[in-house]
C-alpha atoms as a PDB file:
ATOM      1  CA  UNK A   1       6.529  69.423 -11.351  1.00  0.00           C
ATOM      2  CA  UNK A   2       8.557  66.078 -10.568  1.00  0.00           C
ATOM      3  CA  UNK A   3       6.860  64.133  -7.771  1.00  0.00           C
ATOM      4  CA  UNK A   4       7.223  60.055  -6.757  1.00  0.00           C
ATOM      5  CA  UNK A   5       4.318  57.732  -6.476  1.00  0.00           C
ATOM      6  CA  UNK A   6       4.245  54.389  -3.985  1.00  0.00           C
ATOM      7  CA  UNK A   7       3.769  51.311  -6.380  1.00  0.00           C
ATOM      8  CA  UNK A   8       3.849  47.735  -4.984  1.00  0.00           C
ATOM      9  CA  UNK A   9       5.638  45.182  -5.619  1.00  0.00           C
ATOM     10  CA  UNK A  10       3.821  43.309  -8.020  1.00  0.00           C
ATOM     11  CA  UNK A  11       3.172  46.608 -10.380  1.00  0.00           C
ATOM     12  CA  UNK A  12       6.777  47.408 -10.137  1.00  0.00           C
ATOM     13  CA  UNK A  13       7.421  43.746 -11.796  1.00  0.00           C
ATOM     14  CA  UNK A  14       4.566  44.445 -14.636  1.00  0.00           C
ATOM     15  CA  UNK A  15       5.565  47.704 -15.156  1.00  0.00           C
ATOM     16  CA  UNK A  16       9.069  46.324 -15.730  1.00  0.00           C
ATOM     17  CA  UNK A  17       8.139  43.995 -17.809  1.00  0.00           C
ATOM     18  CA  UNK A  18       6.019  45.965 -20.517  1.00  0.00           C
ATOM     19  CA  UNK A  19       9.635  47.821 -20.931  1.00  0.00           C
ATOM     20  CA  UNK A  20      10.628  48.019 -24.718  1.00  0.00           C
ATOM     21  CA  UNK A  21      14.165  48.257 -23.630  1.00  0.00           C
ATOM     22  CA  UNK A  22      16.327  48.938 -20.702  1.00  0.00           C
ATOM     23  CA  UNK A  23      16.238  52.766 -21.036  1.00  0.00           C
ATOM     24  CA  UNK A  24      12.499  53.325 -21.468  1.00  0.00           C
ATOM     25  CA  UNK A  25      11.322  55.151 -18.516  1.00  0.00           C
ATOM     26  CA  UNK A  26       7.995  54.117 -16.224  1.00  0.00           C
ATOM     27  CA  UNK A  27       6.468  57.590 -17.441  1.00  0.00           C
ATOM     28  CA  UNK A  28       6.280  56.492 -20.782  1.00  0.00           C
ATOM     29  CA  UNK A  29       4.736  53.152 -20.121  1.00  0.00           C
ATOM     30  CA  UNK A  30       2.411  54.911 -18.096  1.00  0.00           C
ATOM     31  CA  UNK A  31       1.319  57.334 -21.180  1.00  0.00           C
ATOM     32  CA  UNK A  32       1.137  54.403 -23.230  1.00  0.00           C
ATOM     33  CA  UNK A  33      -0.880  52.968 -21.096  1.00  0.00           C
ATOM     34  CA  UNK A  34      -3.072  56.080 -20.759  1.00  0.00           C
ATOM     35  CA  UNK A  35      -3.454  57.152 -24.252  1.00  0.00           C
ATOM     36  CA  UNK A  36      -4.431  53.557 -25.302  1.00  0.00           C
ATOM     37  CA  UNK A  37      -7.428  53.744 -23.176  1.00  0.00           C
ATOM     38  CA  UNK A  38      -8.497  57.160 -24.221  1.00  0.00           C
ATOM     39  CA  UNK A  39      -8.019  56.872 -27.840  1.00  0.00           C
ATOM     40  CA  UNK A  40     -10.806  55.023 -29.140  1.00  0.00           C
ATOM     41  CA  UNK A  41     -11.072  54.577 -32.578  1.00  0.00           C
ATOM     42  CA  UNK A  42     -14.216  55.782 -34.937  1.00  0.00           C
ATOM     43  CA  UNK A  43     -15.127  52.251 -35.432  1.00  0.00           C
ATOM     44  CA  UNK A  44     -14.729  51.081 -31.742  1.00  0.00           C
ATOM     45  CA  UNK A  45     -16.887  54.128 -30.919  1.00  0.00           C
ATOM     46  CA  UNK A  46     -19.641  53.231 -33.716  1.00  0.00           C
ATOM     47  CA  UNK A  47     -19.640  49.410 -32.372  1.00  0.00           C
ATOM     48  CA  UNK A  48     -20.215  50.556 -28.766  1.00  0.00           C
ATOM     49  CA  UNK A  49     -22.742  53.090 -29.541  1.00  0.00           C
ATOM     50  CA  UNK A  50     -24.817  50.804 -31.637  1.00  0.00           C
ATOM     51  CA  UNK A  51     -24.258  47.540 -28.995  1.00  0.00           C
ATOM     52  CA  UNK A  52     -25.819  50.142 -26.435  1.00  0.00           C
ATOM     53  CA  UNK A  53     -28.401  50.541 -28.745  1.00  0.00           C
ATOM     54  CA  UNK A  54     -29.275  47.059 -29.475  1.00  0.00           C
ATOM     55  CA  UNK A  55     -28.855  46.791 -25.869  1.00  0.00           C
ATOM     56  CA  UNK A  56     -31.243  49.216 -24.614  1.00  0.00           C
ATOM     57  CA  UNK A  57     -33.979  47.722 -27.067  1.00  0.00           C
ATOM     58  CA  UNK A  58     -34.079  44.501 -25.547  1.00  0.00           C
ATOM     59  CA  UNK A  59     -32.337  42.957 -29.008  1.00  0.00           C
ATOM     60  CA  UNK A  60     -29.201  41.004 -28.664  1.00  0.00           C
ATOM     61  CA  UNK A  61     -30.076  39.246 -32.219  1.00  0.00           C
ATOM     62  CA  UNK A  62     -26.695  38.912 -33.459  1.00  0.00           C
ATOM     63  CA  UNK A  63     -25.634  36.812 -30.306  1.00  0.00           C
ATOM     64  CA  UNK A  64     -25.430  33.274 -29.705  1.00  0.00           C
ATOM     65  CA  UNK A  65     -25.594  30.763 -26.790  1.00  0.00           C
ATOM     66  CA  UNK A  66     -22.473  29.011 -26.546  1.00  0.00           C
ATOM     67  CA  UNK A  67     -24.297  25.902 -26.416  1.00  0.00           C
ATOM     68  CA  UNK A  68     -26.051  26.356 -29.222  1.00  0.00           C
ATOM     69  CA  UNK A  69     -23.191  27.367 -31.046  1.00  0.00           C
ATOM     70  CA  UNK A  70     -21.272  23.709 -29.972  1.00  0.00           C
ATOM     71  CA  UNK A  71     -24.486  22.177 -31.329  1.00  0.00           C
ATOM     72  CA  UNK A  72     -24.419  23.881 -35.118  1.00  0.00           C
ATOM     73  CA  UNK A  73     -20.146  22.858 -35.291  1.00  0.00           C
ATOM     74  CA  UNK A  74     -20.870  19.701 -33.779  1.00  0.00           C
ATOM     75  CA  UNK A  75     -17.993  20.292 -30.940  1.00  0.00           C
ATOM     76  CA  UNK A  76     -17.522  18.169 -28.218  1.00  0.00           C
ATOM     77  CA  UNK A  77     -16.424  20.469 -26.034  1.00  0.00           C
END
């Protein structure tokens, strides 16, 4: 089944302008666009599970306060 959907203005622009070439069609940027944020790689999954993890036990360990961080690389940011 073929049907049209209503866009505005300012998608129409981004949605030209993520065109490969003239010729590809706003269906396939649309998949694209789909499948990249379904497909989710082993690793991607693994790092999410185990930040929910660390998450839900009250440990964020491996993080650092940006301030702290400026301090340590002496930036004078």
């Amino acid at each position: 089944m073929v049907t049209t959907i209503q866009v505005s203005n300012e998608l129409l622009d981004k949605l030209q302008k993520m065109k490969v070439h003239n010729r590809e069609s706003y269906e396939d940027i649309i998949w694209d666009l789909l499948e990249d944020r379904m497909e989710l790689s082993d690793e991607t999954k693994e790092s999410i599970a185990e930040y929910e993890k660390n998450l839900k036990e009250g440990g964020l360990s491996k993080f650092h306060k940006w301030e702290d961080v400026k301090k340590e690389l002496k930036l004078n940011v």
